[in-house]
C-alpha atoms as a PDB file:
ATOM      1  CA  UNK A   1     -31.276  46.565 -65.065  1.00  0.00           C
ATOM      2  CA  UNK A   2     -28.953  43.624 -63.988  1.00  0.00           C
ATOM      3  CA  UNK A   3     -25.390  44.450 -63.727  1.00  0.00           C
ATOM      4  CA  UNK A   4     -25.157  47.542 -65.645  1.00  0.00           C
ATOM      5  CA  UNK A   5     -27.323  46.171 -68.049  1.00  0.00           C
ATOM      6  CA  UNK A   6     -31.269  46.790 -69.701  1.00  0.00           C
ATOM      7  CA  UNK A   7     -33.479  43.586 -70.407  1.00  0.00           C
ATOM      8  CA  UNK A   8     -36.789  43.053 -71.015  1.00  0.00           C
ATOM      9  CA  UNK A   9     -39.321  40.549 -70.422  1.00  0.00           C
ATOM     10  CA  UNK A  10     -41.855  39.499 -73.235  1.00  0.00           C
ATOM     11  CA  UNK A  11     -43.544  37.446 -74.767  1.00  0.00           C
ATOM     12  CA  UNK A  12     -43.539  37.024 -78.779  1.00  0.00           C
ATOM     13  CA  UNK A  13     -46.050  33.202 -78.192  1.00  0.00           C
ATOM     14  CA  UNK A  14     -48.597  33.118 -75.717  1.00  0.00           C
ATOM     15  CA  UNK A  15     -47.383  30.139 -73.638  1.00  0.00           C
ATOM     16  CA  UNK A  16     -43.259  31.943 -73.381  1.00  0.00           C
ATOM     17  CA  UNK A  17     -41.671  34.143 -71.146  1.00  0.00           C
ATOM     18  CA  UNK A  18     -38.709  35.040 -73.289  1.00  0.00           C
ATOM     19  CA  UNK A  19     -35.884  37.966 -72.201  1.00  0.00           C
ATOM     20  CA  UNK A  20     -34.576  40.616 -74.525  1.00  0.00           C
ATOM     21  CA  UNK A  21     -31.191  42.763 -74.601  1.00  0.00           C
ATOM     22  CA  UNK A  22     -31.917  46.606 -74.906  1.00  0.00           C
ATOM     23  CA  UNK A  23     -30.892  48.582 -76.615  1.00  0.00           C
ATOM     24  CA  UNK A  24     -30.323  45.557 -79.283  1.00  0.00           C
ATOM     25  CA  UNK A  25     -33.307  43.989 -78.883  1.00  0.00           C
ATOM     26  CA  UNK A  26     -31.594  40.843 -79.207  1.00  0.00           C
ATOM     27  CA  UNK A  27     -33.424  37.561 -77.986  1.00  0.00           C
ATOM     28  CA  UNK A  28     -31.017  36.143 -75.226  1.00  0.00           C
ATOM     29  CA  UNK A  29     -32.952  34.195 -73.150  1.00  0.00           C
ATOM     30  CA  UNK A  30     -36.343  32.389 -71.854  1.00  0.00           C
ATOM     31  CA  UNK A  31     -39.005  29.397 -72.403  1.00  0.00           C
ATOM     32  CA  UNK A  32     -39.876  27.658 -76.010  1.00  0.00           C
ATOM     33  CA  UNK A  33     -43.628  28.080 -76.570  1.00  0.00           C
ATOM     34  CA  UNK A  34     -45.367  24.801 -75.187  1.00  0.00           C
ATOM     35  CA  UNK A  35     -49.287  24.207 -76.447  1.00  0.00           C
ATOM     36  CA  UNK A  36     -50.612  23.839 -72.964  1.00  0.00           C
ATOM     37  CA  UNK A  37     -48.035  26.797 -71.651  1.00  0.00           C
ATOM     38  CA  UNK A  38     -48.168  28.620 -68.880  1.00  0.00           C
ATOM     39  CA  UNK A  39     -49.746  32.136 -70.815  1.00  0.00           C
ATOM     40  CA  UNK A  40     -47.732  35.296 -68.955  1.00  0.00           C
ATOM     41  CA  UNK A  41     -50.118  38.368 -69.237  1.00  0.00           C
ATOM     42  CA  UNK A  42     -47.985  40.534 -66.846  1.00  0.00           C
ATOM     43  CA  UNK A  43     -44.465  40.574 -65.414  1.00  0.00           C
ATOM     44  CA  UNK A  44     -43.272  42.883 -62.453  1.00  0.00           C
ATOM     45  CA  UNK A  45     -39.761  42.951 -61.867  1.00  0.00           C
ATOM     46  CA  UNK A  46     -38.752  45.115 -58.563  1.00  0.00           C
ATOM     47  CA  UNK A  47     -35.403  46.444 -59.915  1.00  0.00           C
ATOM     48  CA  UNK A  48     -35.894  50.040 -58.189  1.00  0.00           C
ATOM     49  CA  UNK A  49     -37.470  48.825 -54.955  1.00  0.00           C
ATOM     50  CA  UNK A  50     -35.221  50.308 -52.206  1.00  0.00           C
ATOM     51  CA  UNK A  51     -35.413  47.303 -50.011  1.00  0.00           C
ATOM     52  CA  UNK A  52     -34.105  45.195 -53.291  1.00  0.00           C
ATOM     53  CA  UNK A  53     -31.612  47.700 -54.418  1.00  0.00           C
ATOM     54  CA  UNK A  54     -29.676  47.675 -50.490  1.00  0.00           C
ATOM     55  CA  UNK A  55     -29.192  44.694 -51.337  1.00  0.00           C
ATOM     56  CA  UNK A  56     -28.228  44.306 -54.472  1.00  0.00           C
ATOM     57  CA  UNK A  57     -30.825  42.411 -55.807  1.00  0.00           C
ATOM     58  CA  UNK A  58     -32.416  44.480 -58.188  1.00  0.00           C
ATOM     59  CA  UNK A  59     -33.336  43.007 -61.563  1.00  0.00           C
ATOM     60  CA  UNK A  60     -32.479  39.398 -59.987  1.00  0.00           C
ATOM     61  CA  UNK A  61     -35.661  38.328 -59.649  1.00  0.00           C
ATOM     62  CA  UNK A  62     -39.548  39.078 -61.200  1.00  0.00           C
ATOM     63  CA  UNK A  63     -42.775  37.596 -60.303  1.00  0.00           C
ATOM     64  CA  UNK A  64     -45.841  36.940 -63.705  1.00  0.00           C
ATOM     65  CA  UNK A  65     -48.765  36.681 -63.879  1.00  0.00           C
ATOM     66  CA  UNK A  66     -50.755  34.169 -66.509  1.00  0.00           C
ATOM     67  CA  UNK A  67     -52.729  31.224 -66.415  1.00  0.00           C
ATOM     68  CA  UNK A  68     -51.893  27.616 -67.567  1.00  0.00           C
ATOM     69  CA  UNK A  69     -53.638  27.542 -70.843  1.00  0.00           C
ATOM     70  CA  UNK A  70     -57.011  26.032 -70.721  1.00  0.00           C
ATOM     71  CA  UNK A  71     -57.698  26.685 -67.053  1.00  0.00           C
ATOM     72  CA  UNK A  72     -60.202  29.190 -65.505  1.00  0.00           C
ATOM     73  CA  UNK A  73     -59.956  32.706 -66.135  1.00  0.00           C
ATOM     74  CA  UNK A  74     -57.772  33.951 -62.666  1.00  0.00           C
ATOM     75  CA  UNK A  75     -54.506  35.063 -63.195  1.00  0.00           C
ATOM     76  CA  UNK A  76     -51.709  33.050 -61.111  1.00  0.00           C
ATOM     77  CA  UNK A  77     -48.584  33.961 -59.563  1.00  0.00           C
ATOM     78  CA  UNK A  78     -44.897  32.773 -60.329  1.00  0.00           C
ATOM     79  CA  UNK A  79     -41.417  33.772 -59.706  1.00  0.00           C
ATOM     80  CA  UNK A  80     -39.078  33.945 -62.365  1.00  0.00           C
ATOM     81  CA  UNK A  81     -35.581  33.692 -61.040  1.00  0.00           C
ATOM     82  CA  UNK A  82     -33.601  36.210 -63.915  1.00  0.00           C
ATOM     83  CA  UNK A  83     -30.196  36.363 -61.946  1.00  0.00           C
ATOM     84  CA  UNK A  84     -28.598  34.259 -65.010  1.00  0.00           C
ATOM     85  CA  UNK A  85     -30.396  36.397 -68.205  1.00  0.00           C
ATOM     86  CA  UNK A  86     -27.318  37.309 -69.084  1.00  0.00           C
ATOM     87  CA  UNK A  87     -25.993  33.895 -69.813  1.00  0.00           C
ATOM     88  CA  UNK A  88     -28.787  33.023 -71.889  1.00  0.00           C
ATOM     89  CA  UNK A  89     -30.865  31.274 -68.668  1.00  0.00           C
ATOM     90  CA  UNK A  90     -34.413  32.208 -67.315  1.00  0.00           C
ATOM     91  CA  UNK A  91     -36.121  30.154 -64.555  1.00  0.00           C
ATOM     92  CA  UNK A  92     -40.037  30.542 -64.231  1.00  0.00           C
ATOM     93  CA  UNK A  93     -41.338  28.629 -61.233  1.00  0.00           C
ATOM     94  CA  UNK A  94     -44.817  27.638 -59.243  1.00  0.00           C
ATOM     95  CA  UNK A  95     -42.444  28.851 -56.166  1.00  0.00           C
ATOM     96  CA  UNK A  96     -45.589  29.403 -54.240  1.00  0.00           C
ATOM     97  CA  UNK A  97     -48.389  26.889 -55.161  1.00  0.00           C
ATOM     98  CA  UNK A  98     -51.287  27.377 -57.497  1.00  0.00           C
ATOM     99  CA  UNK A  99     -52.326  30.984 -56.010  1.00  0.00           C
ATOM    100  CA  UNK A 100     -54.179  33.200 -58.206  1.00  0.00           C
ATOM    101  CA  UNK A 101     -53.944  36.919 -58.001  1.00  0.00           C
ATOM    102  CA  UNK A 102     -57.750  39.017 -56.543  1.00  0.00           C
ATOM    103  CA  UNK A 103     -59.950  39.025 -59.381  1.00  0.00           C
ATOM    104  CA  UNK A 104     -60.139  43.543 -58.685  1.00  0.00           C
ATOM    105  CA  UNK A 105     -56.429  44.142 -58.632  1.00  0.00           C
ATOM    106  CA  UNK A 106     -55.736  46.071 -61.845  1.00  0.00           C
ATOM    107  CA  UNK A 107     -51.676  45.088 -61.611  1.00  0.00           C
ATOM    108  CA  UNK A 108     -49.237  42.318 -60.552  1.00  0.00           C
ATOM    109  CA  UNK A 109     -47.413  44.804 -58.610  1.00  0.00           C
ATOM    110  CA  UNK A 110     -50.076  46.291 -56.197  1.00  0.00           C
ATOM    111  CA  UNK A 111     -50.447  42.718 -54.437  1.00  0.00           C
ATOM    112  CA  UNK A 112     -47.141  41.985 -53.830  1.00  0.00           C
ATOM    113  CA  UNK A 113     -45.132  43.639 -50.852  1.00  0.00           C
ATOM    114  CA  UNK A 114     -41.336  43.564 -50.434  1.00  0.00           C
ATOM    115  CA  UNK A 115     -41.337  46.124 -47.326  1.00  0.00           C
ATOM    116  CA  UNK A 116     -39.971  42.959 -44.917  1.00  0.00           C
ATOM    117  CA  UNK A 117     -37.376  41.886 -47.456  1.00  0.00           C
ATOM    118  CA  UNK A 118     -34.350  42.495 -45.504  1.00  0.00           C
ATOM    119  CA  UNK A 119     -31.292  39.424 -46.860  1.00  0.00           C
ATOM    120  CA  UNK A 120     -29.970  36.989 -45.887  1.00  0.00           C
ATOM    121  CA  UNK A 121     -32.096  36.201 -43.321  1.00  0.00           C
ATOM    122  CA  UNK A 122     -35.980  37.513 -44.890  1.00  0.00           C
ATOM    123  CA  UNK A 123     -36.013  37.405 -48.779  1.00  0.00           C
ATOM    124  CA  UNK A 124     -39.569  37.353 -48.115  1.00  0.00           C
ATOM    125  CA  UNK A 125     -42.648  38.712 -50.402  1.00  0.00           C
ATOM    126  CA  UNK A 126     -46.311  39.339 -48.914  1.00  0.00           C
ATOM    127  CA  UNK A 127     -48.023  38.591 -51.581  1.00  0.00           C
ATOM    128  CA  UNK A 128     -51.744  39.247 -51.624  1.00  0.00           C
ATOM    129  CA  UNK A 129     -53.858  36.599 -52.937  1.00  0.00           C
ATOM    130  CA  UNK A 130     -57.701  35.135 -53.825  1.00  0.00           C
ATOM    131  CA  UNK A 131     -58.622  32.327 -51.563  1.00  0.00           C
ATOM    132  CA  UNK A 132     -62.275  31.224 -51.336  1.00  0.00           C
ATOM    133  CA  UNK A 133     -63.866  29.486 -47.848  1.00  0.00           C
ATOM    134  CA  UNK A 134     -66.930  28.018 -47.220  1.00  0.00           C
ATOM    135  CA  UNK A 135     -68.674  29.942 -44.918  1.00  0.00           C
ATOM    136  CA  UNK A 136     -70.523  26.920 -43.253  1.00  0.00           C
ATOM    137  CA  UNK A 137     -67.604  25.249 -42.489  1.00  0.00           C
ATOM    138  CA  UNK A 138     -64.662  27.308 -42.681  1.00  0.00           C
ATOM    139  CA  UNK A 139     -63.192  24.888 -44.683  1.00  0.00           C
ATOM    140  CA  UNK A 140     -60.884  26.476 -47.783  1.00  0.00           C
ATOM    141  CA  UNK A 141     -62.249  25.594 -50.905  1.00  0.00           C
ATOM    142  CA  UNK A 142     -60.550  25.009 -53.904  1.00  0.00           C
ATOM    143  CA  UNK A 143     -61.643  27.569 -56.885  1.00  0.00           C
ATOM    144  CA  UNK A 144     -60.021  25.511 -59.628  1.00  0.00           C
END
């Protein structure tokens, strides 16, 4: 809900995050399919969380989950910036780098935290992510 109003994220082509008006169903807003896409396979959109709701965020912002068609089979964060849906914008974005999500975690939701997200000063997400070291040298290694 954003403003007194039901959306829904989805995605009718596997490389588009596209936004739908409920009840209507109507198509309002979102990406055109590209052939090497970023493919969304889940979307998490905190509209209920408490910390989010005090301050009047809720529904203003979502995080997915996909992979840039092609690559390797992890699943990779981005932020989708939704506080416009209504007039007929959506913003996906690599906000945080080329993370991927843990290869066990069943859902987008359970590894991302919004219990220090206190505005203006901490719109902040812990986000819980894969990130593979060398154990000989300590050195992070890239598992792209």
């Amino acid at each position: 809900m954003l403003e007194g109003r039901w959306y829904a994220l989805y995605s009718p082509d596997y490389t588009a995050t596209r936004v739908m008006e409920l009840p209507s169903c109507r198509d309002i807003a979102g990406e055109e399919p590209r052939s090497n896409g970023f493919c969304p396979v889940e979307y998490y959109v905190p509209h209920d969380h408490p910390n989010v709701v005090k301050a009047g965020h809720g529904g203003r912002f979502g995080f997915v989950a996909g992979c840039l068609w092609g690559d390797d089979s992890s699943w990779k964060i981005q932020h989708l910036d939704l506080s416009s849906v209504a007039t007929g914008v959506l913003v996906r974005k690599e906000l945080f780098g080329y993370i991927a999500m843990p290869a066990k975690t069943a859902r987008l939701s359970e590894c991302i935290s919004l219990e220090g997200y206190d505005p203006p000063d901490y719109e902040v997400a812990d986000l819980a992510v894969e990130i593979r070291f060398d154990l000989k040298t300590g050195q992070h290694r890239d598992q792209f």
